[in-house]
N, C-alpha and C. Protein backbone atom coordinates (compact mmCIF):
# COMPACT_ATOMS: atom_id res chain seq x y z
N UNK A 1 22.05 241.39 205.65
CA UNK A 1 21.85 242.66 205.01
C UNK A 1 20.74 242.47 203.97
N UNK A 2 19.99 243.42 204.11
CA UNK A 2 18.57 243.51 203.10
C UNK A 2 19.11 243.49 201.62
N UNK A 3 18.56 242.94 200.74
CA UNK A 3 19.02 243.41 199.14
C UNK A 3 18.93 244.51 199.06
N UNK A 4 17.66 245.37 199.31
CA UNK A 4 17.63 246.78 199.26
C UNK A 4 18.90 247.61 199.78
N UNK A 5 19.51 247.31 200.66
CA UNK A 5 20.62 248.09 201.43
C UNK A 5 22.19 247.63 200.54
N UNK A 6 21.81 246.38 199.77
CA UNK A 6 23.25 246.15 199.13
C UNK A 6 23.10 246.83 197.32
N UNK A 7 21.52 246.60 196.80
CA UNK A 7 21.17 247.57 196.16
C UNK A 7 22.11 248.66 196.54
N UNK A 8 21.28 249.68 197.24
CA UNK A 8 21.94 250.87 197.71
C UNK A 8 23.43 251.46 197.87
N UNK A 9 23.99 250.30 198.11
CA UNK A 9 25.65 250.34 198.80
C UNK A 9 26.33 250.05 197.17
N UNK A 10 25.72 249.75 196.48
CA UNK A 10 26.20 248.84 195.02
C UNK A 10 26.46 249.93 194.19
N UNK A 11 24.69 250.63 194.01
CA UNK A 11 24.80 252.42 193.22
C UNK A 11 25.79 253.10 193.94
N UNK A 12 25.82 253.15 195.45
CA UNK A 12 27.03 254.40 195.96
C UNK A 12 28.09 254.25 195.41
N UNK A 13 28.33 252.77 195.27
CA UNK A 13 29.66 252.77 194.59
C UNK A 13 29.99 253.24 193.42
N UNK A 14 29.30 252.39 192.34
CA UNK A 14 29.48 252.94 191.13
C UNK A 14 29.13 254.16 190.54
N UNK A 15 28.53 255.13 191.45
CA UNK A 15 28.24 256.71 191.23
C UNK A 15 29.42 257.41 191.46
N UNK A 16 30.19 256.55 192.87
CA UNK A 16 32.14 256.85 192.84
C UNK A 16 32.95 256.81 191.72
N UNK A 17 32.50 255.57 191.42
CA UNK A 17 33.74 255.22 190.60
C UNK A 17 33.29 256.04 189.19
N UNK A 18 32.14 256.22 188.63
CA UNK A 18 31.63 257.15 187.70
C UNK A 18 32.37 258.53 187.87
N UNK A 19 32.01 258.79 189.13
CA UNK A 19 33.11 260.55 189.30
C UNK A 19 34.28 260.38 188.93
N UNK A 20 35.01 259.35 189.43
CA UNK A 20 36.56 259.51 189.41
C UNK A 20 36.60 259.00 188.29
N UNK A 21 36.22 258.64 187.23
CA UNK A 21 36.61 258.34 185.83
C UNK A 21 36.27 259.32 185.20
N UNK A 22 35.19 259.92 185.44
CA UNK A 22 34.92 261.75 185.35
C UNK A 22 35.88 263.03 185.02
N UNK A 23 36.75 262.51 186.65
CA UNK A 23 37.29 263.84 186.77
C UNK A 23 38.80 262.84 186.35
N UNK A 24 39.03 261.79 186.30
CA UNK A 24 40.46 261.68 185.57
C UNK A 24 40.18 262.08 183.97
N UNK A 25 39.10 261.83 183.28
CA UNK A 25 38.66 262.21 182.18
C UNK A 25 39.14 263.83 181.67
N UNK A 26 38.80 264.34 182.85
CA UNK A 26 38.77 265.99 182.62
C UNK A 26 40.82 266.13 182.65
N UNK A 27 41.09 265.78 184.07
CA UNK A 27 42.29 265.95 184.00
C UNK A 27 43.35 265.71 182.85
N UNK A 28 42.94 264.34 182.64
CA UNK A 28 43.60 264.47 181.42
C UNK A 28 43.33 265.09 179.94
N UNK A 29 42.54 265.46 179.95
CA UNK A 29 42.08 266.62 178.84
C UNK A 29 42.96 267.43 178.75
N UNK A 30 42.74 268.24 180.12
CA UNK A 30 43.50 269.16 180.59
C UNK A 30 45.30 269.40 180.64
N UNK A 31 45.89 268.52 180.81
CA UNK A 31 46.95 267.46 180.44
C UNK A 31 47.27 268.10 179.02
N UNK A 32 46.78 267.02 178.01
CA UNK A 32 46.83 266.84 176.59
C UNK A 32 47.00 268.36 175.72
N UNK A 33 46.29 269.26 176.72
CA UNK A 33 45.83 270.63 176.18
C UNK A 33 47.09 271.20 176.26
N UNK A 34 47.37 271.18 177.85
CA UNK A 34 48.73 272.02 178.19
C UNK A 34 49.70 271.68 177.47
N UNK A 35 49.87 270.01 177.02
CA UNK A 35 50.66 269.44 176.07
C UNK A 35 50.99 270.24 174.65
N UNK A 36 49.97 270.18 174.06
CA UNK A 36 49.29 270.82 172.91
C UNK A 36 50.46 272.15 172.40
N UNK A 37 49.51 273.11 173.73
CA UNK A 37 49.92 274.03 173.98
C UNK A 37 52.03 274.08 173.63
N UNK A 38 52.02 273.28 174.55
CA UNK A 38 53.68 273.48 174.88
C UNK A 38 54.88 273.16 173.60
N UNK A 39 53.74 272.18 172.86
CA UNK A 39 53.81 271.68 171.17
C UNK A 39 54.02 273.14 170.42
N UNK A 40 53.17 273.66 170.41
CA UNK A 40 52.71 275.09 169.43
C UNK A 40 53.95 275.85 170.09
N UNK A 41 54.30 276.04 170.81
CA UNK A 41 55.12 277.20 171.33
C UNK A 41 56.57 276.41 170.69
N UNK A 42 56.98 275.34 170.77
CA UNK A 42 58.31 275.03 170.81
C UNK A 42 58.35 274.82 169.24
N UNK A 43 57.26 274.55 168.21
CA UNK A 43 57.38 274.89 167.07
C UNK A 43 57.37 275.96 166.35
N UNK A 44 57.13 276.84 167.16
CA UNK A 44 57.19 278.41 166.34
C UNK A 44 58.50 278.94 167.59
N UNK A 45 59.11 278.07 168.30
CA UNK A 45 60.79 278.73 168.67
C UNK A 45 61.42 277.61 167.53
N UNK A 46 61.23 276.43 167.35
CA UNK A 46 62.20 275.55 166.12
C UNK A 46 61.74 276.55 164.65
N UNK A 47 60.92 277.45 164.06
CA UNK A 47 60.69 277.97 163.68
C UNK A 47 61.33 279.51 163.26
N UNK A 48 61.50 279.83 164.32
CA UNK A 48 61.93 281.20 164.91
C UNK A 48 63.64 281.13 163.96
N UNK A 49 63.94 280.11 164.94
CA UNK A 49 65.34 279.63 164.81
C UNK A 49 66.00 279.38 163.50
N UNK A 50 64.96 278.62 162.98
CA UNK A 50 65.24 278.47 160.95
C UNK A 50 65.85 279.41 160.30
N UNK A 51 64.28 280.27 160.56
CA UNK A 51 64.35 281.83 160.08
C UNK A 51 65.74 282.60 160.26
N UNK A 52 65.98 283.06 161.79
CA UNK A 52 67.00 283.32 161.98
C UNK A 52 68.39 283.00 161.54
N UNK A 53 68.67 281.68 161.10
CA UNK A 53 69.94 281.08 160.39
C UNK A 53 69.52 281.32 159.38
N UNK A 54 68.31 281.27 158.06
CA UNK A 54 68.40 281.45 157.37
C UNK A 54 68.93 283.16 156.50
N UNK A 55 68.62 283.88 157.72
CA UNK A 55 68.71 285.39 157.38
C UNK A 55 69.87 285.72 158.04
N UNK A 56 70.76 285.45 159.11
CA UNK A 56 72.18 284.87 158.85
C UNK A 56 72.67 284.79 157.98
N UNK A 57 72.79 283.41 157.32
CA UNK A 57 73.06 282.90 156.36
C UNK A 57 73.11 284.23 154.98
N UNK A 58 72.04 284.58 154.82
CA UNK A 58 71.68 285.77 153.90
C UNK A 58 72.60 287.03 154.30
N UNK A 59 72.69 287.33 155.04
CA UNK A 59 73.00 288.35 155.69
C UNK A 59 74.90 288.21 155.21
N UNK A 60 75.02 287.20 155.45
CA UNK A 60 76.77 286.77 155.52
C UNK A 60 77.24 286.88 154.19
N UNK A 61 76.22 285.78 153.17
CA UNK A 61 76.53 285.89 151.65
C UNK A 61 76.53 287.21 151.16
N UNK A 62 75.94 288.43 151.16
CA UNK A 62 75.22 289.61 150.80
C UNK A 62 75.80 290.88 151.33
N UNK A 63 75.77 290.73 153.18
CA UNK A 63 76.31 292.19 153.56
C UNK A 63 75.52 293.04 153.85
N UNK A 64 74.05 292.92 153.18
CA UNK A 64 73.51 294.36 152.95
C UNK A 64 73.05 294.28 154.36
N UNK A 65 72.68 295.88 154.27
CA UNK A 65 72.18 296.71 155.65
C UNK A 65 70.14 295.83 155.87
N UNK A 66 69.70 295.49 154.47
CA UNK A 66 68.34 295.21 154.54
C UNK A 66 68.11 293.74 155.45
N UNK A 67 69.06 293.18 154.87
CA UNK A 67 69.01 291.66 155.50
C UNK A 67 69.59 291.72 157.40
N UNK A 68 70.27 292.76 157.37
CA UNK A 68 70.68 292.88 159.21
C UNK A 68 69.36 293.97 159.59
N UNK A 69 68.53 294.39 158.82
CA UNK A 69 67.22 294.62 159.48
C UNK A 69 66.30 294.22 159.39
N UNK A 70 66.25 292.85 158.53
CA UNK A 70 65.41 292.24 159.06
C UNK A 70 65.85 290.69 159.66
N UNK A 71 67.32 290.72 160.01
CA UNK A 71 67.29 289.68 160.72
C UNK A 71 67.16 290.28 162.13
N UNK A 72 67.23 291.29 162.44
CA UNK A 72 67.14 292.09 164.13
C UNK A 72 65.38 292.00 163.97
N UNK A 73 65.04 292.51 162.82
CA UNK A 73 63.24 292.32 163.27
C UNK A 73 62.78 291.12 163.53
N UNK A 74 63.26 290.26 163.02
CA UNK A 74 62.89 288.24 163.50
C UNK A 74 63.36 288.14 164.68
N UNK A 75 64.50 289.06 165.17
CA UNK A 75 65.13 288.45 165.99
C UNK A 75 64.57 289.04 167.56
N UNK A 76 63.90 290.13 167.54
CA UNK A 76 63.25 291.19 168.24
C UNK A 76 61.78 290.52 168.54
N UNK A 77 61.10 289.72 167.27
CA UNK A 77 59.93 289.12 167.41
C UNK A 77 60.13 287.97 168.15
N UNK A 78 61.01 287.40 168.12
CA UNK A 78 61.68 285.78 168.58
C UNK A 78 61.64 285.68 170.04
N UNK A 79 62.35 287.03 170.30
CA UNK A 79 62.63 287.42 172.04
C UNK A 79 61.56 287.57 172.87
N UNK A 80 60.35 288.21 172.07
CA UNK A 80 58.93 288.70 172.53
C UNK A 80 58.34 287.47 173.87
């Protein structure tokens, strides 16, 4: 085999293996993001939830009609 032709066969390769470190690159971006994502959401439901016991909580000590409307408005936003 010519050098030129193992030249040749040498770049094909590593122009492969360049893509696929490429696109695992991307994938896992992509990954990390959805991750991210799934982070932000389950902290504003551990969030949600605080709130909610805390205005409970309020609601139980107290009685009043203000605190059972706005624990139904947290609780209405929560459900969304």
């Amino acid at each position: 085999m010519k050098i030129r032709t193992q030249f040749l066969i040498t770049m094909v390769l590593f122009g492969l293996v360049l893509i696929i470190m490429a696109a695992s690159v991307v994938i896992t971006y992509q990954q990390v993001d959805r991750m991210n994502r799934q982070s932000e959401i389950a902290h504003d439901i551990e969030q949600g939830a605080r709130d909610l016991s805390y205005l409970s909580n309020d609601y139980l000590l107290h009685g009043e009609s203000q605190q059972r409307a706005r624990w139904e408005s947290k609780f209405a936003a929560l459900s969304e």
